[in-house]
N, C-alpha and C. Protein backbone atom coordinates (compact mmCIF):
# COMPACT_ATOMS: atom_id res chain seq x y z
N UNK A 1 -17.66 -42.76 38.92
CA UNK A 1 -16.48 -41.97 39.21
C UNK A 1 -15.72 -41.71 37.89
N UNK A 2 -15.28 -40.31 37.84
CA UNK A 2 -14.52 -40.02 36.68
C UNK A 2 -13.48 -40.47 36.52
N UNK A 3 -12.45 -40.87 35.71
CA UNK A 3 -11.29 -41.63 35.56
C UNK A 3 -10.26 -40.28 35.45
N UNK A 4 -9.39 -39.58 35.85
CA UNK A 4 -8.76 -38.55 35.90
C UNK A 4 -7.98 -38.45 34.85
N UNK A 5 -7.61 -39.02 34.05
CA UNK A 5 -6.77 -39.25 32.90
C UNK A 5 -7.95 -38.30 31.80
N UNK A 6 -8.96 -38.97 31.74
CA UNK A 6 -10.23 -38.54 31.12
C UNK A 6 -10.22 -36.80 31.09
N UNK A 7 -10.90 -36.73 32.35
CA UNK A 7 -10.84 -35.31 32.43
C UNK A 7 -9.70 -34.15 32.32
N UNK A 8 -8.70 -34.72 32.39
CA UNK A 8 -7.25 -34.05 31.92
C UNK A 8 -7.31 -33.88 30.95
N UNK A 9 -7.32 -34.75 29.97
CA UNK A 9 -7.59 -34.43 28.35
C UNK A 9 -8.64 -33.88 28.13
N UNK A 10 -9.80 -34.08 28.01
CA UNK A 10 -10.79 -33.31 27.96
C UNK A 10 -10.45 -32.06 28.35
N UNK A 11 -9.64 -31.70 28.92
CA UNK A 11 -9.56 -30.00 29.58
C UNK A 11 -8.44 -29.32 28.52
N UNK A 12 -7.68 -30.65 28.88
CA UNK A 12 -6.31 -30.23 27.44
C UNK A 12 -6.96 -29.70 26.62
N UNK A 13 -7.66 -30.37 25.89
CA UNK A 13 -8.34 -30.92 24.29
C UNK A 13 -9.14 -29.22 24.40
N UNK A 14 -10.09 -28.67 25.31
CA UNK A 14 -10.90 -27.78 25.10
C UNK A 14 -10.04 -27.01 25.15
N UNK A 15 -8.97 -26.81 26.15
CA UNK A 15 -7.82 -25.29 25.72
C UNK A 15 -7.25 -25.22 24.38
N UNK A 16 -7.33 -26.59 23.95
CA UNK A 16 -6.44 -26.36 22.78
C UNK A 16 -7.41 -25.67 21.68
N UNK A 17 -8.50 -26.22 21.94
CA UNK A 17 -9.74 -26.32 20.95
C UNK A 17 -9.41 -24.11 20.67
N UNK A 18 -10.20 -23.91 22.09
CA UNK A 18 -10.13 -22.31 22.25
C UNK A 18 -8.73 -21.62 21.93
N UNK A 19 -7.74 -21.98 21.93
CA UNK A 19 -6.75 -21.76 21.80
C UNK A 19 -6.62 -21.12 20.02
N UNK A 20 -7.03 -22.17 19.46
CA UNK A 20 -6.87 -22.47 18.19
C UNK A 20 -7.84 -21.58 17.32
N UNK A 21 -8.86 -21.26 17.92
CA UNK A 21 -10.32 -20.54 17.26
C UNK A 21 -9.92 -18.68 17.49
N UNK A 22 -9.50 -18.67 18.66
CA UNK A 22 -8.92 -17.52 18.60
C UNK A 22 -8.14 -16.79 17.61
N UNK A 23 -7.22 -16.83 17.37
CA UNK A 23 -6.11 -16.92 16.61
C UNK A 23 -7.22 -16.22 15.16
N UNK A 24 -7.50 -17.45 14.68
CA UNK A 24 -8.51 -17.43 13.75
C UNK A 24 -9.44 -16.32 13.63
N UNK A 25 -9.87 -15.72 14.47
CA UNK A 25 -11.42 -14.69 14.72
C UNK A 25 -10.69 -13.70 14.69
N UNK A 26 -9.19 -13.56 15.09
CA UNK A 26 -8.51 -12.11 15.11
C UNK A 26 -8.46 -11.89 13.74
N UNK A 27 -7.31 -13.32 12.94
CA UNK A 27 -6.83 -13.01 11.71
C UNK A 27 -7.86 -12.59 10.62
N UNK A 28 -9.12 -13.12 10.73
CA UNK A 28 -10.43 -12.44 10.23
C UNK A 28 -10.70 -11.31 10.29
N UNK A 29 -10.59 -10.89 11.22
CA UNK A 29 -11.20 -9.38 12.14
C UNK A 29 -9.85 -8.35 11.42
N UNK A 30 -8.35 -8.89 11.57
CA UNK A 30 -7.56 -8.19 11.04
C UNK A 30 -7.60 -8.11 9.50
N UNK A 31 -7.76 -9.03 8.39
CA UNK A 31 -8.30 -8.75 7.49
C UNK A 31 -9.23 -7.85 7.17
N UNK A 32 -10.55 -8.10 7.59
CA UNK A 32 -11.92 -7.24 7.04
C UNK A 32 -11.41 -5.66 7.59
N UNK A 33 -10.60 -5.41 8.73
CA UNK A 33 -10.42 -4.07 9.13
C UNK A 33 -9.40 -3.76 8.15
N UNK A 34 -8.35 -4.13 7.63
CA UNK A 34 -7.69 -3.70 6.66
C UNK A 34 -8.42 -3.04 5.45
N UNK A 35 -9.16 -4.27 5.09
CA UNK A 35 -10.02 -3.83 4.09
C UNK A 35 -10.69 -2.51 3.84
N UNK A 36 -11.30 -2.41 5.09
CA UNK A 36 -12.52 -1.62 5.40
C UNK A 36 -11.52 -0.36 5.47
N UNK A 37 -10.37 -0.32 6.26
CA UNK A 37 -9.63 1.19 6.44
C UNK A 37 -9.10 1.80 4.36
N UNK A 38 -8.83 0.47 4.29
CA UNK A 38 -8.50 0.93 2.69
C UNK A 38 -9.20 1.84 2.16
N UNK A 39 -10.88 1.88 2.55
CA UNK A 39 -11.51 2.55 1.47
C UNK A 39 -12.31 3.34 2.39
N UNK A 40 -12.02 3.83 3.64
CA UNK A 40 -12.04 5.14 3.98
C UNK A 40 -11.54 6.30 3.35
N UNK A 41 -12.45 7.36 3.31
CA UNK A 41 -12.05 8.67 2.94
C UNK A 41 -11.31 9.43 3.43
N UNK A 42 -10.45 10.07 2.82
CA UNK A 42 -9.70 11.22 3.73
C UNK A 42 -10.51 12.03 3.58
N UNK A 43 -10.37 12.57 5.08
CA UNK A 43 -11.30 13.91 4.99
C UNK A 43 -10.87 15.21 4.25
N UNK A 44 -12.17 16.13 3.93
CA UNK A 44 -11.77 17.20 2.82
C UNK A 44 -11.69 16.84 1.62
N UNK A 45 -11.33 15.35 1.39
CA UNK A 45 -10.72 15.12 -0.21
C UNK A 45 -11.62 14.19 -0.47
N UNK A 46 -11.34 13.42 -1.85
CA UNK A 46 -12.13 12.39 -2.73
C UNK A 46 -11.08 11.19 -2.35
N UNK A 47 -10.30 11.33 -1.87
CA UNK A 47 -8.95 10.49 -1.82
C UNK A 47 -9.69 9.20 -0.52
N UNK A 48 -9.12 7.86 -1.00
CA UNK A 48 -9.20 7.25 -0.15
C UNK A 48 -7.77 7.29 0.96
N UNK A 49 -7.99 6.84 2.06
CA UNK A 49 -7.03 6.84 3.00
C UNK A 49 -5.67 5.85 2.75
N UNK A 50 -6.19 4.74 2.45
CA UNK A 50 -5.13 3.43 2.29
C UNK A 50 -5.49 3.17 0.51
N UNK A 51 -4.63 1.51 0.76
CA UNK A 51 -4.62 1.18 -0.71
C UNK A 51 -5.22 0.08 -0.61
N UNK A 52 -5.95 -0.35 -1.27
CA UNK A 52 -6.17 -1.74 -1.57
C UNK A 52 -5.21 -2.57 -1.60
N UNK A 53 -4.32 -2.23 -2.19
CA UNK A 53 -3.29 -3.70 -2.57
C UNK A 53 -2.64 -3.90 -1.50
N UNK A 54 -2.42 -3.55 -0.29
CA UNK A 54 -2.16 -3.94 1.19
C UNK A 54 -3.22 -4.65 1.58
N UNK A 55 -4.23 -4.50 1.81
CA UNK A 55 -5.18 -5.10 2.08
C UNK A 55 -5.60 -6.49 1.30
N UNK A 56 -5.06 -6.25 0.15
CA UNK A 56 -5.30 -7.67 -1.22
C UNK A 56 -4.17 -8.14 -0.88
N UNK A 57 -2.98 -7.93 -0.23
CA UNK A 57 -1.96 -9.25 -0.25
C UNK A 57 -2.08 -9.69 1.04
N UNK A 58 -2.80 -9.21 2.08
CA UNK A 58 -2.85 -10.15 3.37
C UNK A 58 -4.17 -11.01 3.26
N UNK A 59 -4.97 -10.85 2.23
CA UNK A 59 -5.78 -11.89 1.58
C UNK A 59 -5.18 -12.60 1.01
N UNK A 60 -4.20 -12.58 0.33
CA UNK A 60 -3.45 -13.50 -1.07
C UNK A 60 -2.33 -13.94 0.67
N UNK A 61 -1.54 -13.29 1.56
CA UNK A 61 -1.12 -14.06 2.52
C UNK A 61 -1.81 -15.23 3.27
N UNK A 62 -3.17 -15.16 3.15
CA UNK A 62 -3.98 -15.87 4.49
C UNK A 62 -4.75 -17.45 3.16
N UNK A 63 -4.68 -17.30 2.31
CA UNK A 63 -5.27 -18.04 1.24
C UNK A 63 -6.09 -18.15 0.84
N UNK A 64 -7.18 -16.84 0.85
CA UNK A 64 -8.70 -16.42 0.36
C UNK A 64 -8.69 -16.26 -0.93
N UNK A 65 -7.51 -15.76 -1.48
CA UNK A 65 -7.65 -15.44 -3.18
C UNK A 65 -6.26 -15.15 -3.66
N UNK A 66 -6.06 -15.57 -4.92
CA UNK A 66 -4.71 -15.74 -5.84
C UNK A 66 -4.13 -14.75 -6.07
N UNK A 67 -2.65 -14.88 -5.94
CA UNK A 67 -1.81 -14.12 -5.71
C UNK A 67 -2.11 -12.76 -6.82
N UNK A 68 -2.23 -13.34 -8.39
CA UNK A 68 -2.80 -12.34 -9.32
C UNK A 68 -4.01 -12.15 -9.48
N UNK A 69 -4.35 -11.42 -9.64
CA UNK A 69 -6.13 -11.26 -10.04
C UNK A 69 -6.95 -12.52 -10.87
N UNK A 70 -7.96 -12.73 -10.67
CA UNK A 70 -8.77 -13.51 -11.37
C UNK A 70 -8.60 -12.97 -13.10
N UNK A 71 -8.59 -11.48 -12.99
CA UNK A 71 -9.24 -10.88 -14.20
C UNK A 71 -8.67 -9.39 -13.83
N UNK A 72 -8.20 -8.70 -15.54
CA UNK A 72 -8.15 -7.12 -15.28
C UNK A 72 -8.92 -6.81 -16.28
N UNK A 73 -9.34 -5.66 -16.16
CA UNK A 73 -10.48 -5.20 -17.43
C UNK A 73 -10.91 -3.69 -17.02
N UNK A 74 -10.18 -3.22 -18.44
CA UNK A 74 -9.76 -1.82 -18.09
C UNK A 74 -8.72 -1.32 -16.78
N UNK A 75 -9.22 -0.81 -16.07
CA UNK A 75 -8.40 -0.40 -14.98
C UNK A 75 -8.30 -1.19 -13.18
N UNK A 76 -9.36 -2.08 -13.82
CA UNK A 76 -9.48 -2.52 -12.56
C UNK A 76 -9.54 -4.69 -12.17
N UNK A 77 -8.70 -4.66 -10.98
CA UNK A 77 -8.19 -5.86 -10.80
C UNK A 77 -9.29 -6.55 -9.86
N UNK A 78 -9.82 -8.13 -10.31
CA UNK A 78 -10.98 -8.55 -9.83
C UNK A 78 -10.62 -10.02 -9.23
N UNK A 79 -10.72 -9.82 -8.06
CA UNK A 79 -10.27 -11.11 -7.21
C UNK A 79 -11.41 -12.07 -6.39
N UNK A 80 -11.53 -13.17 -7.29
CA UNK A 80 -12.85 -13.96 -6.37
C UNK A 80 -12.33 -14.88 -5.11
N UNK A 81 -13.16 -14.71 -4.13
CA UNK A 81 -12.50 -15.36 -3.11
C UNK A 81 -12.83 -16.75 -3.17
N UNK A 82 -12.15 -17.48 -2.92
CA UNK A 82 -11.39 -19.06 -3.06
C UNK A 82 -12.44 -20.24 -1.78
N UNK A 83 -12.66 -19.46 -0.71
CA UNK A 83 -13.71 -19.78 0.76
C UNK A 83 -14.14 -18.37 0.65
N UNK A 84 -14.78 -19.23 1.64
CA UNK A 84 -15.61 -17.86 2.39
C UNK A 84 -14.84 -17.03 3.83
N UNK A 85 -15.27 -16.14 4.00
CA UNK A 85 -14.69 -15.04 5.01
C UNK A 85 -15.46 -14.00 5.05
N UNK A 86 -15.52 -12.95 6.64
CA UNK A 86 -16.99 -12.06 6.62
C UNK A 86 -16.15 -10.70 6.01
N UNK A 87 -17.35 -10.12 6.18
CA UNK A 87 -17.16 -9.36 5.96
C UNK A 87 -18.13 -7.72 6.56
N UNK A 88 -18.04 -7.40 7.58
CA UNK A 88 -19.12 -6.74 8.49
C UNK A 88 -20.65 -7.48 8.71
N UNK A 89 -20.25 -8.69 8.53
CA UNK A 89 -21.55 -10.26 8.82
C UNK A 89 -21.57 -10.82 7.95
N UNK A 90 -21.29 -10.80 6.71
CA UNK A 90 -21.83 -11.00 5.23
C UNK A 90 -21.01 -11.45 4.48
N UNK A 91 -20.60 -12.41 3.42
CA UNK A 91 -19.90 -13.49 3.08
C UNK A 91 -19.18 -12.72 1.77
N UNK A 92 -17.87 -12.54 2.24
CA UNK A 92 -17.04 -11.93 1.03
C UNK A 92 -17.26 -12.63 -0.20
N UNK A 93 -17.33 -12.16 -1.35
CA UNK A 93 -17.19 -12.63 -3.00
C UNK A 93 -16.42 -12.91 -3.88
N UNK A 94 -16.48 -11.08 -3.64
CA UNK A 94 -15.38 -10.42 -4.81
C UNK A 94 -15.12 -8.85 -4.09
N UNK A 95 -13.56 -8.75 -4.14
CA UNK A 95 -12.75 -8.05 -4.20
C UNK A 95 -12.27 -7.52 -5.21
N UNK A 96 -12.09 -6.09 -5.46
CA UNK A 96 -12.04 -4.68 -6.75
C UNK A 96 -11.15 -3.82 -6.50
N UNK A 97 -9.91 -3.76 -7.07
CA UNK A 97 -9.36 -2.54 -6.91
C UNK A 97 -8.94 -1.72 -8.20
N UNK A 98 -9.57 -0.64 -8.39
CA UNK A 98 -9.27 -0.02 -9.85
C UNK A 98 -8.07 1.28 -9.31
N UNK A 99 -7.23 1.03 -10.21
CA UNK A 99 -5.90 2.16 -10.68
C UNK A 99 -5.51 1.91 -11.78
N UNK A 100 -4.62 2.89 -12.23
CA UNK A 100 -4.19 3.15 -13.54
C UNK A 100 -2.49 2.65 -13.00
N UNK A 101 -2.43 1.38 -13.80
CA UNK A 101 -1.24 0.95 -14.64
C UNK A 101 -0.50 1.43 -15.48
N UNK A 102 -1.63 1.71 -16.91
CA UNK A 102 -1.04 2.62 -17.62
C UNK A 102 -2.02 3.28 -18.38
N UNK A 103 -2.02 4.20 -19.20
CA UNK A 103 -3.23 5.17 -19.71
C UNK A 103 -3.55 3.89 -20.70
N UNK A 104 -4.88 3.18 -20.40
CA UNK A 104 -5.60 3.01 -21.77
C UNK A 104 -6.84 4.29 -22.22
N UNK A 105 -7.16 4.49 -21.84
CA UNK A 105 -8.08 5.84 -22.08
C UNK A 105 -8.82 6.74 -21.15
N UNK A 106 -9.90 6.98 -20.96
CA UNK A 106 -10.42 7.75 -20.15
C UNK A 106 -10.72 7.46 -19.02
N UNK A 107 -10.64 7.81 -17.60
CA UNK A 107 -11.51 7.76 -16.57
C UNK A 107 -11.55 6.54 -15.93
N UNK A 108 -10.22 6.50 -14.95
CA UNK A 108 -9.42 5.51 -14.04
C UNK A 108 -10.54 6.75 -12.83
N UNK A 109 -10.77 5.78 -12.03
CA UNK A 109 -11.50 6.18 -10.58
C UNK A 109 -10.96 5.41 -9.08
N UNK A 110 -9.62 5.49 -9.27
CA UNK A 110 -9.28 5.00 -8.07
C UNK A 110 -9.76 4.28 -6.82
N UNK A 111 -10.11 3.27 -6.77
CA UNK A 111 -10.24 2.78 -4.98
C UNK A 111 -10.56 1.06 -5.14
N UNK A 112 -11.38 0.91 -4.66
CA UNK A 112 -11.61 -0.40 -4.31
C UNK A 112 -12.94 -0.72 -3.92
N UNK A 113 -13.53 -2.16 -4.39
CA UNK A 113 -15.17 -2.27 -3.89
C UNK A 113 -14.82 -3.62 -3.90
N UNK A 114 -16.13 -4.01 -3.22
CA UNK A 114 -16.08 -5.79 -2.86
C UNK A 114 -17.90 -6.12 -2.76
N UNK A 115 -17.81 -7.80 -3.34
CA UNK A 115 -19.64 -8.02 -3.25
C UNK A 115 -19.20 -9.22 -2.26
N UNK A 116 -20.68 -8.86 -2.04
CA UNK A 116 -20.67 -9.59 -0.39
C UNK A 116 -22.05 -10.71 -0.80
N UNK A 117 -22.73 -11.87 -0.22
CA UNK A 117 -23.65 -12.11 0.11
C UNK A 117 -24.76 -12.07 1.11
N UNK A 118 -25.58 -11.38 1.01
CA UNK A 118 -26.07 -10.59 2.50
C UNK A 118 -26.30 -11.53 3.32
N UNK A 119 -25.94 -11.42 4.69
CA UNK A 119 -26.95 -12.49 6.00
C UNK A 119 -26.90 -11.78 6.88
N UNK A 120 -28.44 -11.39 6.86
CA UNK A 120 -28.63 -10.15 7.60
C UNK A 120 -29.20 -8.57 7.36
N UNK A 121 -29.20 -7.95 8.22
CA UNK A 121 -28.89 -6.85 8.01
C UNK A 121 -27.97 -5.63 7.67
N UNK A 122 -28.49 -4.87 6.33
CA UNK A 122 -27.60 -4.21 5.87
C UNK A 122 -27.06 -2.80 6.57
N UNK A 123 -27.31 -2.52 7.23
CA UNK A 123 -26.95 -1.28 8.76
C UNK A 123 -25.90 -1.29 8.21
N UNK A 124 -25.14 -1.96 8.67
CA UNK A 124 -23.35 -1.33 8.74
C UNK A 124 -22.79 -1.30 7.80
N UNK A 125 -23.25 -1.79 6.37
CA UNK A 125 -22.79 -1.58 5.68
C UNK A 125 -23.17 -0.53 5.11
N UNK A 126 -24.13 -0.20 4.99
CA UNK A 126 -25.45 1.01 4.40
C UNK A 126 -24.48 2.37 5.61
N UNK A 127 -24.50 1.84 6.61
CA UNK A 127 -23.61 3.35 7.35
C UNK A 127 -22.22 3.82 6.69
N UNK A 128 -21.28 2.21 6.26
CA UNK A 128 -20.14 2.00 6.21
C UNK A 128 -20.17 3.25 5.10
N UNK A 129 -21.30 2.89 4.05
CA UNK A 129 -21.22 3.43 2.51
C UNK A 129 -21.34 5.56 2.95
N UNK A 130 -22.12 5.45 3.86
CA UNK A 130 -22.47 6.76 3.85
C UNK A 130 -20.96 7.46 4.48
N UNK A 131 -20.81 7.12 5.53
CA UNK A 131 -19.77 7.25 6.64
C UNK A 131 -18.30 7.46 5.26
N UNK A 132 -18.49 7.20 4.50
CA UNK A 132 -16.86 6.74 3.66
C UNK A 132 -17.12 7.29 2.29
N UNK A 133 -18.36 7.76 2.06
CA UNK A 133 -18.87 8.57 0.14
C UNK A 133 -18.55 7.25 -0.34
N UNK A 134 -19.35 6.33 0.07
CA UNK A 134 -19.41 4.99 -0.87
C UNK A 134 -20.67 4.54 -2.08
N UNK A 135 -20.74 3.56 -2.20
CA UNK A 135 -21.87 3.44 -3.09
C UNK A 135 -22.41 1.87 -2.84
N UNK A 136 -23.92 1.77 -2.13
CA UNK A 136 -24.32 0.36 -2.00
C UNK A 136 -25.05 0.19 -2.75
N UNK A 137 -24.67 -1.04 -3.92
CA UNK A 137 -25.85 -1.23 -5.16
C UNK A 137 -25.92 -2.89 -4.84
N UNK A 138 -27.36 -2.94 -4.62
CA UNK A 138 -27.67 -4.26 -5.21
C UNK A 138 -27.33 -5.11 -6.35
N UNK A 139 -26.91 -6.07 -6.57
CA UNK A 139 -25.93 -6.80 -7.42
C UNK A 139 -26.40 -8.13 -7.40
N UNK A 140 -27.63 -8.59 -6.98
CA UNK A 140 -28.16 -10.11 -7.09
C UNK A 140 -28.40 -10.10 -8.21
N UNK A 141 -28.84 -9.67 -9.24
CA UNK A 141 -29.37 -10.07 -10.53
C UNK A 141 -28.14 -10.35 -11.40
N UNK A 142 -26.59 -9.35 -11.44
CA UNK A 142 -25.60 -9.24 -12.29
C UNK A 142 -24.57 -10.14 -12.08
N UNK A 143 -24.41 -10.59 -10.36
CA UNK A 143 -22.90 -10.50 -10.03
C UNK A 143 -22.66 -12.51 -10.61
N UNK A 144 -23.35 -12.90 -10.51
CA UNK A 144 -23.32 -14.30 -11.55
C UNK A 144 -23.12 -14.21 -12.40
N UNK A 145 -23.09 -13.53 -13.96
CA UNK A 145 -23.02 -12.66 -14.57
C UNK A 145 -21.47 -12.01 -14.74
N UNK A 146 -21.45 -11.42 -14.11
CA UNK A 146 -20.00 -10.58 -13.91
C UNK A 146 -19.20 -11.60 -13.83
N UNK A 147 -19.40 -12.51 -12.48
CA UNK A 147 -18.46 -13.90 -12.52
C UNK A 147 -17.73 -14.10 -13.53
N UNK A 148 -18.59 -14.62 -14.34
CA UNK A 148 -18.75 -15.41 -15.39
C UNK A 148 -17.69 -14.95 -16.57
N UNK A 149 -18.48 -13.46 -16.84
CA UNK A 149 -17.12 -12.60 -17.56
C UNK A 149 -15.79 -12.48 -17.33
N UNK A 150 -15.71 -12.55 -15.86
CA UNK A 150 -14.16 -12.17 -15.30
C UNK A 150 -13.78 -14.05 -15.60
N UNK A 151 -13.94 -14.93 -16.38
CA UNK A 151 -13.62 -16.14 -16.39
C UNK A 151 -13.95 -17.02 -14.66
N UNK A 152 -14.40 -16.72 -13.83
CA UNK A 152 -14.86 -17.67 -12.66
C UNK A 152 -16.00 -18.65 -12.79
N UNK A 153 -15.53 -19.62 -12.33
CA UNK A 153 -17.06 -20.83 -12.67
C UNK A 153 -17.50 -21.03 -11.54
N UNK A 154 -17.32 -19.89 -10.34
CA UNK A 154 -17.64 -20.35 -9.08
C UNK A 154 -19.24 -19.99 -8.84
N UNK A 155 -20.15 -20.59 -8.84
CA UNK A 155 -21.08 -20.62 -8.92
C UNK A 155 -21.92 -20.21 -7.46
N UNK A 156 -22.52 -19.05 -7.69
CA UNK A 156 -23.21 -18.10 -6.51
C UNK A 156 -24.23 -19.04 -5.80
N UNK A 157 -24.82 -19.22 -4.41
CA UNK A 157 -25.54 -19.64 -3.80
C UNK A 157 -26.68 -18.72 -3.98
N UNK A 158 -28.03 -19.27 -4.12
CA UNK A 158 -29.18 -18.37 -4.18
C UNK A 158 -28.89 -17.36 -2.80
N UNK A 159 -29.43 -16.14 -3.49
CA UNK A 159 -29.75 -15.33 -1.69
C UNK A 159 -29.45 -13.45 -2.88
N UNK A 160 -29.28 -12.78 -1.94
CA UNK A 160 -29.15 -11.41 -2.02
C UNK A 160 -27.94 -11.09 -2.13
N UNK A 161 -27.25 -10.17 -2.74
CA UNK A 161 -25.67 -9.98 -3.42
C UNK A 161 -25.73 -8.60 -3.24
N UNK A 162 -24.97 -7.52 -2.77
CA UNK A 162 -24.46 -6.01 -3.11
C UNK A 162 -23.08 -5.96 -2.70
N UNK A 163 -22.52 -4.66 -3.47
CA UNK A 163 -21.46 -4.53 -4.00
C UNK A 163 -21.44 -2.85 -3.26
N UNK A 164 -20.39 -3.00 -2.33
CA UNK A 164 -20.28 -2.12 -2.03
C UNK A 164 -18.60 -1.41 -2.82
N UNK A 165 -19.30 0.03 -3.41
CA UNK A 165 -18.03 0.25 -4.04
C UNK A 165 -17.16 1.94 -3.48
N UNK A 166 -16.03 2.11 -3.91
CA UNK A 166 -15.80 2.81 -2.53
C UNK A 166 -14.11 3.65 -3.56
N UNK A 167 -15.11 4.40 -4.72
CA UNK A 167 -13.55 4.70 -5.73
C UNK A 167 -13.96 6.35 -5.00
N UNK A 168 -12.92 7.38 -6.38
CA UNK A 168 -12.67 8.82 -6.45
C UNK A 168 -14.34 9.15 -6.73
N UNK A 169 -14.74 8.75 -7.67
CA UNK A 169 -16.12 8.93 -8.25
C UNK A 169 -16.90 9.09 -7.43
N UNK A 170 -16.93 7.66 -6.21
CA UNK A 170 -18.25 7.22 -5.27
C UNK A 170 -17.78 8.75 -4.54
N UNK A 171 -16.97 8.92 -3.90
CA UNK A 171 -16.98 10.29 -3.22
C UNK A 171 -17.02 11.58 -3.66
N UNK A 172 -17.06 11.94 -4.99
CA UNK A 172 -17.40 13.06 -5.80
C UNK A 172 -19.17 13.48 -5.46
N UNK A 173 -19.70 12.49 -5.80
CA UNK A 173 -20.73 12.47 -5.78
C UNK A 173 -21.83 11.67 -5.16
């Protein structure tokens, strides 16, 4: 016979459990969609729709990555993420947003890109890129590499890396 005290908690304990995971799967889901609307295209134009840096401070709100950039270089601000978090299945990296601050020289390309670690299939992101005049480049060989330059010692897990990037340029052409 069950002891009723038992099963009370146990029932507690699992609402709370679900309770708690929820919450969580939205604030995820509300992140990566921020993200993802940032570097939609307006239609007709080269213009993205949103900004990155809305989307980069409810990351820097939630505690994925530092309030300032890891690294700027040239025009563009490079944020490594701190944990992990998805990203249309696939394990966020690095976060990119290039604008002009101030003129250092030629050829600021406005928008934002991010490298992911693949698990999985690349579909939605490979649509995401087409759907938005993006650009999906494989990035396993560099993005350790790149790390490294932007000063990060966070050291990549073996596997497959692309960088989906999503400026004025990627939609020009």
């Amino acid at each position: 016979m069950k002891h009723p005290r038992a099963t009370s908690f146990l029932t507690g304990l699992i609402a709370v459990t679900l309770s708690c995971t929820v919450p969580l799967a939205s604030a995820a889901d509300a992140l990566e969609n921020g993200l993802a609307q940032a570097m939609h295209v307006k239609k007709g134009t080269n213009e993205r729709v949103g900004t990155a840096g809305k989307a980069i401070q409810a990351y820097v709100q939630a505690g994925y990555i530092e309030k300032k950039p890891d690294a700027r270089m040239d025009y563009t601000d490079y944020y490594v993420l701190k944990k992990p978090t998805p990203f249309m299945g696939h394990e966020l990296v690095l976060i990119e947003e290039e604008y002009m601050l101030e003129h250092i020289g030629c050829c600021v390309s406005p928008g934002a890109g991010l490298s992911v670690k693949v698990n999985g299939s690349l579909k939605p992101l490979e649509g995401f890129a087409r759907a938005h005049r993006c650009r999906l480049l494989d990035t396993s060989d560099e993005l350790q590499a790149e790390l490294a330059s932007l000063g990060s010692r966070r050291k990549l897990a073996p596997g497959q890396y692309v960088t989906l990037t999503c400026r004025e340029r990627d939609a020009q052409g």
